[in-house]
C-alpha atoms as a PDB file:
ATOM      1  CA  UNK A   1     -14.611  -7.715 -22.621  1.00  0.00           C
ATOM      2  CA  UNK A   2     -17.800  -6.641 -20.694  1.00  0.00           C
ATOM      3  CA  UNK A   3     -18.438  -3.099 -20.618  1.00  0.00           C
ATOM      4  CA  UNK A   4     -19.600  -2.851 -16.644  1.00  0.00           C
ATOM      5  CA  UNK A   5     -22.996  -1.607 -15.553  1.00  0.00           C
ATOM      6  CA  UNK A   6     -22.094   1.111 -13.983  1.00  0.00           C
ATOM      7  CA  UNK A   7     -20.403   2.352 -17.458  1.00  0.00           C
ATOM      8  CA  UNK A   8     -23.601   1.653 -19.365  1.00  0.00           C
ATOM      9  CA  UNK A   9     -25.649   3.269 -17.142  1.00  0.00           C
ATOM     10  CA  UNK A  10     -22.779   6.313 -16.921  1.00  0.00           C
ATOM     11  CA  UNK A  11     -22.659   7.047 -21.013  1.00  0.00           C
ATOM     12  CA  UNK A  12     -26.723   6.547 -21.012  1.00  0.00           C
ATOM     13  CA  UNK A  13     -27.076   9.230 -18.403  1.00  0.00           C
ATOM     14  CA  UNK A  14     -24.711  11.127 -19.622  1.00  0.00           C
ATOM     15  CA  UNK A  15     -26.549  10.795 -23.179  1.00  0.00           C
ATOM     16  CA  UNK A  16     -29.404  11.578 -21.812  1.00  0.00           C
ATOM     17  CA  UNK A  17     -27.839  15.008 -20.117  1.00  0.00           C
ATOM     18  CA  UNK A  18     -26.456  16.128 -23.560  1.00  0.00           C
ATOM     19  CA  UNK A  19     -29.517  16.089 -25.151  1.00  0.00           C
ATOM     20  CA  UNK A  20     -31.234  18.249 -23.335  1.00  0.00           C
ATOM     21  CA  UNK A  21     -30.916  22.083 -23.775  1.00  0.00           C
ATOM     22  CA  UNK A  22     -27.793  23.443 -22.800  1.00  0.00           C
ATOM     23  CA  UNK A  23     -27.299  24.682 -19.359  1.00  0.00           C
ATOM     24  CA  UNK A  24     -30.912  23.356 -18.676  1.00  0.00           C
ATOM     25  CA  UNK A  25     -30.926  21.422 -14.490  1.00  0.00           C
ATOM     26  CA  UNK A  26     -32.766  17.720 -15.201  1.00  0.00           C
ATOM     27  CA  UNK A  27     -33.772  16.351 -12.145  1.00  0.00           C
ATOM     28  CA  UNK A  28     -31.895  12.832 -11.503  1.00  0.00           C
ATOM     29  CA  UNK A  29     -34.791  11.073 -10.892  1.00  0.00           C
ATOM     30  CA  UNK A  30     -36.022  12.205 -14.597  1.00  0.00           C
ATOM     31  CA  UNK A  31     -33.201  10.690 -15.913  1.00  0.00           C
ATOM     32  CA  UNK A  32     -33.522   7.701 -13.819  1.00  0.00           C
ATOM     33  CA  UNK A  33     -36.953   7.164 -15.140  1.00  0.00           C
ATOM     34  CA  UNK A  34     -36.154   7.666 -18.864  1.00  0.00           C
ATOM     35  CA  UNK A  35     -32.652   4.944 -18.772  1.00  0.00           C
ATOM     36  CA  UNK A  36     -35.040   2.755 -16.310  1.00  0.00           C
ATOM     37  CA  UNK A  37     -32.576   2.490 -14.118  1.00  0.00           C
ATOM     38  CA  UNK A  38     -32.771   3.016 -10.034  1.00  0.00           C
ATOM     39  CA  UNK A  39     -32.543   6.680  -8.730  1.00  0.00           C
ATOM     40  CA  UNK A  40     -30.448   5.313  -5.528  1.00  0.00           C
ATOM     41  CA  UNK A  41     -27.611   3.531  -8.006  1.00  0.00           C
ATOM     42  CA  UNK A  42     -27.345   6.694 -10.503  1.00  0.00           C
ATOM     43  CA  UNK A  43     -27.088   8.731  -7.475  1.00  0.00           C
ATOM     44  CA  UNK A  44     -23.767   7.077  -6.731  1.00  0.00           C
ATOM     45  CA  UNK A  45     -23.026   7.028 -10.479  1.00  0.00           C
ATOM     46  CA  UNK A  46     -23.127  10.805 -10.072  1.00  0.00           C
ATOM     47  CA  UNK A  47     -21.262  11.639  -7.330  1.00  0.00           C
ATOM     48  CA  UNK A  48     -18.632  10.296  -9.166  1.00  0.00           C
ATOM     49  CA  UNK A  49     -19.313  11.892 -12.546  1.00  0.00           C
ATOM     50  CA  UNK A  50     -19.641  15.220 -10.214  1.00  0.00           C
ATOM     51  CA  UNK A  51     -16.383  14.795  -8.839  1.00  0.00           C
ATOM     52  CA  UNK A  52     -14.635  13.708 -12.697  1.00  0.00           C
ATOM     53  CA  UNK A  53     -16.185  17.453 -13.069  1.00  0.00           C
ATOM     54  CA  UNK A  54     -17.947  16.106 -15.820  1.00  0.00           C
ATOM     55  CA  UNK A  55     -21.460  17.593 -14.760  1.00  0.00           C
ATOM     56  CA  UNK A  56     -22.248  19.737 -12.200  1.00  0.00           C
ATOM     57  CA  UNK A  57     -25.416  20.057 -10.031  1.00  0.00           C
ATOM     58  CA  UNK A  58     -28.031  22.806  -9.265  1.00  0.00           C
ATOM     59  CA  UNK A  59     -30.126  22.839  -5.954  1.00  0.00           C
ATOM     60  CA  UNK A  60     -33.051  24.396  -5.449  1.00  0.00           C
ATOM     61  CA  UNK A  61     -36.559  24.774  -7.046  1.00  0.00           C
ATOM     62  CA  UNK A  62     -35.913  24.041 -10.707  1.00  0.00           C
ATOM     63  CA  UNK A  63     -32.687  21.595 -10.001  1.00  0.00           C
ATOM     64  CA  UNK A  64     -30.784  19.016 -11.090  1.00  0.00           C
ATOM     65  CA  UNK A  65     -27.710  18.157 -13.199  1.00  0.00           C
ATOM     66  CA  UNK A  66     -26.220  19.217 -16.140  1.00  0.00           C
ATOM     67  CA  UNK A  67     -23.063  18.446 -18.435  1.00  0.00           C
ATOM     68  CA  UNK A  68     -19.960  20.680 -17.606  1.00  0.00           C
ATOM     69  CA  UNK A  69     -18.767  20.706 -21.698  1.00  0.00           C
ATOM     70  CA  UNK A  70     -20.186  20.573 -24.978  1.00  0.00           C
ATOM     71  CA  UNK A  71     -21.234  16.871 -26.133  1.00  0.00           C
ATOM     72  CA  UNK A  72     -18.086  17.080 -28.426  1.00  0.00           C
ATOM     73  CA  UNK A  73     -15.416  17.272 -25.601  1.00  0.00           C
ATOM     74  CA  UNK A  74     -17.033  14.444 -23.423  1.00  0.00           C
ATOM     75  CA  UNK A  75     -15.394  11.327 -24.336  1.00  0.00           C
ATOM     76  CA  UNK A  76     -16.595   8.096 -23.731  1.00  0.00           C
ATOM     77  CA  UNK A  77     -13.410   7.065 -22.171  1.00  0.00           C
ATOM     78  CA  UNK A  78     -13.814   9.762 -19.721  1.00  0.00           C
ATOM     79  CA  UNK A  79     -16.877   8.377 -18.170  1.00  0.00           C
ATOM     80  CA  UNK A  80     -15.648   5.221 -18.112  1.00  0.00           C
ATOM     81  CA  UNK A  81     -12.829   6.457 -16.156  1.00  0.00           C
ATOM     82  CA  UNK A  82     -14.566   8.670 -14.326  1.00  0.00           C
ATOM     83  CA  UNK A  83     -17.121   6.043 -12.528  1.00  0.00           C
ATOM     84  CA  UNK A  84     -13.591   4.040 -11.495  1.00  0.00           C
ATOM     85  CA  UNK A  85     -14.325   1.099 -14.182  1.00  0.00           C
ATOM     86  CA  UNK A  86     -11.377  -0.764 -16.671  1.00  0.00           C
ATOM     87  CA  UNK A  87     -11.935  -1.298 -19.810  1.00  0.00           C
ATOM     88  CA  UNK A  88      -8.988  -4.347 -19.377  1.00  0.00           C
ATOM     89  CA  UNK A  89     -10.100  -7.484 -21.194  1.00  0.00           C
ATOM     90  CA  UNK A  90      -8.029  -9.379 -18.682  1.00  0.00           C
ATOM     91  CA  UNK A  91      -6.057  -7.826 -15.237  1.00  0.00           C
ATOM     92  CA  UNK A  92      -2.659  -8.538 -16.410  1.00  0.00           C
ATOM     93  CA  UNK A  93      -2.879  -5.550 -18.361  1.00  0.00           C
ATOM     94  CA  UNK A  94      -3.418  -3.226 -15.504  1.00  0.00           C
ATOM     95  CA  UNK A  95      -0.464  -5.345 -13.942  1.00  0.00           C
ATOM     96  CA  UNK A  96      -2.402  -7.311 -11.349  1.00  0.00           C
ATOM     97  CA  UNK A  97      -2.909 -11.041 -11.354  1.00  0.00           C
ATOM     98  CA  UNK A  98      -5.656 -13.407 -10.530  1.00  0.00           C
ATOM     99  CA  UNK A  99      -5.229 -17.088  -9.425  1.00  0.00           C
ATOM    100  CA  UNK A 100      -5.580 -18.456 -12.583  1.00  0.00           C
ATOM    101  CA  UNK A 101      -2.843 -16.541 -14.479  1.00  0.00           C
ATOM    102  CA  UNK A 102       0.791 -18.487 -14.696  1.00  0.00           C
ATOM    103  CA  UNK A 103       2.535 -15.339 -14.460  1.00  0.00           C
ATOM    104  CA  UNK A 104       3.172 -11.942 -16.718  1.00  0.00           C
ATOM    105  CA  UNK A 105       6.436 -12.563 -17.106  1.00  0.00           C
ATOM    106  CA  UNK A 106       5.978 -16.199 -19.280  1.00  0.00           C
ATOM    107  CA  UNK A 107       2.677 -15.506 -20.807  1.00  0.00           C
ATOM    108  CA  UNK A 108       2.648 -15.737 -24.353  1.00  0.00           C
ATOM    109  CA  UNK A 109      -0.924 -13.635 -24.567  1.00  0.00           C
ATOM    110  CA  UNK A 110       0.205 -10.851 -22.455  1.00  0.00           C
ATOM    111  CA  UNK A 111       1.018  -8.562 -26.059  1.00  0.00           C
ATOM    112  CA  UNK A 112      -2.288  -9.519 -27.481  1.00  0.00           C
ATOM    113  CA  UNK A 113      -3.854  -8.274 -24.539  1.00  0.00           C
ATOM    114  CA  UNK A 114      -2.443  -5.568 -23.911  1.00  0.00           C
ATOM    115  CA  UNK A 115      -2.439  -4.675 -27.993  1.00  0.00           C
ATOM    116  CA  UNK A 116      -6.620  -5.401 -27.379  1.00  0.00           C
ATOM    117  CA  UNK A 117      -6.745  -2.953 -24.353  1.00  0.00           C
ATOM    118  CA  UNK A 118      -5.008  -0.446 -26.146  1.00  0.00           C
ATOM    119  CA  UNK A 119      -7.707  -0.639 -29.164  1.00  0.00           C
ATOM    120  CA  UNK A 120     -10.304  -0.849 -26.617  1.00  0.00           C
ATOM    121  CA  UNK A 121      -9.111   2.485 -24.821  1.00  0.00           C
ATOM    122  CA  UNK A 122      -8.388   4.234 -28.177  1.00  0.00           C
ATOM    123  CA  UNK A 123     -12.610   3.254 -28.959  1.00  0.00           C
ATOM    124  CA  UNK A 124     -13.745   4.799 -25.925  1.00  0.00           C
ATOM    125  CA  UNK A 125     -11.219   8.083 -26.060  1.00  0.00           C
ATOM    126  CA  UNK A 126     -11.803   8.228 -30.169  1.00  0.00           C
ATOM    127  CA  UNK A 127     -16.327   8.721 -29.196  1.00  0.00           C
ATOM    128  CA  UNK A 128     -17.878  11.570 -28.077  1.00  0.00           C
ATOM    129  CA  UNK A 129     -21.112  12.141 -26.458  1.00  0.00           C
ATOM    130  CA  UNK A 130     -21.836  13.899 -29.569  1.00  0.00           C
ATOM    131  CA  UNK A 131     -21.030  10.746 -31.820  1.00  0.00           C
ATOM    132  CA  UNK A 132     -23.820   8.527 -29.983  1.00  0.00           C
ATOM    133  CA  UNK A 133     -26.095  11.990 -30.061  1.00  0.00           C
ATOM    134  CA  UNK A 134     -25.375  11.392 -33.891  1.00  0.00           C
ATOM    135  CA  UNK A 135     -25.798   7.839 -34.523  1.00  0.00           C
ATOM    136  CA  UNK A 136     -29.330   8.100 -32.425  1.00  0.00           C
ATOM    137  CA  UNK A 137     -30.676  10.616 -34.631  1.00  0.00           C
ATOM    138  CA  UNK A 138     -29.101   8.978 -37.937  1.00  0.00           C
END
């Protein structure tokens, strides 16, 4: 499994929000600058992590975004979800098929799969912002 781009960049911004003082605006394009990664694409990363409720925005002179909850209730999963990515190794597991699959119903994989999905989701729900905060500093 490939962890997306859009989720990499998601959990590093989303990082980067939670280390900064609490309740503190950061200006998008400040965090775009810091995770090198293109103010246009984290814009659309954000609406989404807006709309999750998982930050919130501030206009004005002094704006920007900010994390809705304490680094400890943000879980990676969340984000993940949040920016509309799958954490499915393969697509069988999120019951749709591609042309190269022989069919869920005879596939001798299918429980491995979905047993690897299922320790795949419990990784992303079982990590905080706060762990990664943690393992940074440590």
């Amino acid at each position: 499994m490939k962890l997306t781009t859009k989720s990499r960049y998601a959990i590093r911004a989303m990082a980067d929000l939670a280390e900064q003082p609490r309740g503190k605006a950061i200006p998008l394009d400040a965090i775009a600058k810091r995770q090198c990664v293109k103010l246009k694409y984290l814009e659309q990363i954000f609406l989404k992590l807006r709309k999750a409720q998982l930050i919130e925005g501030k206009k004005g002179p002094g704006g920007g975004y900010m994390i809705t909850k304490a680094p400890e209730q943000i879980r990676l999963g969340e984000i993940v979800q949040a920016v509309g990515e799958s954490t499915a190794p393969v697509l069988c597991t999120v019951g749709t098929r591609d042309k190269y699959c022989s069919g869920v119903n005879e596939c001798p994989l299918l429980p491995h799969w979905i047993e690897l999905k299922n320790q795949i989701d419990a990784f992303f729900n079982g990590h905080t912002l706060a762990d990664i905060m943690r393992k940074k500093g440590g």
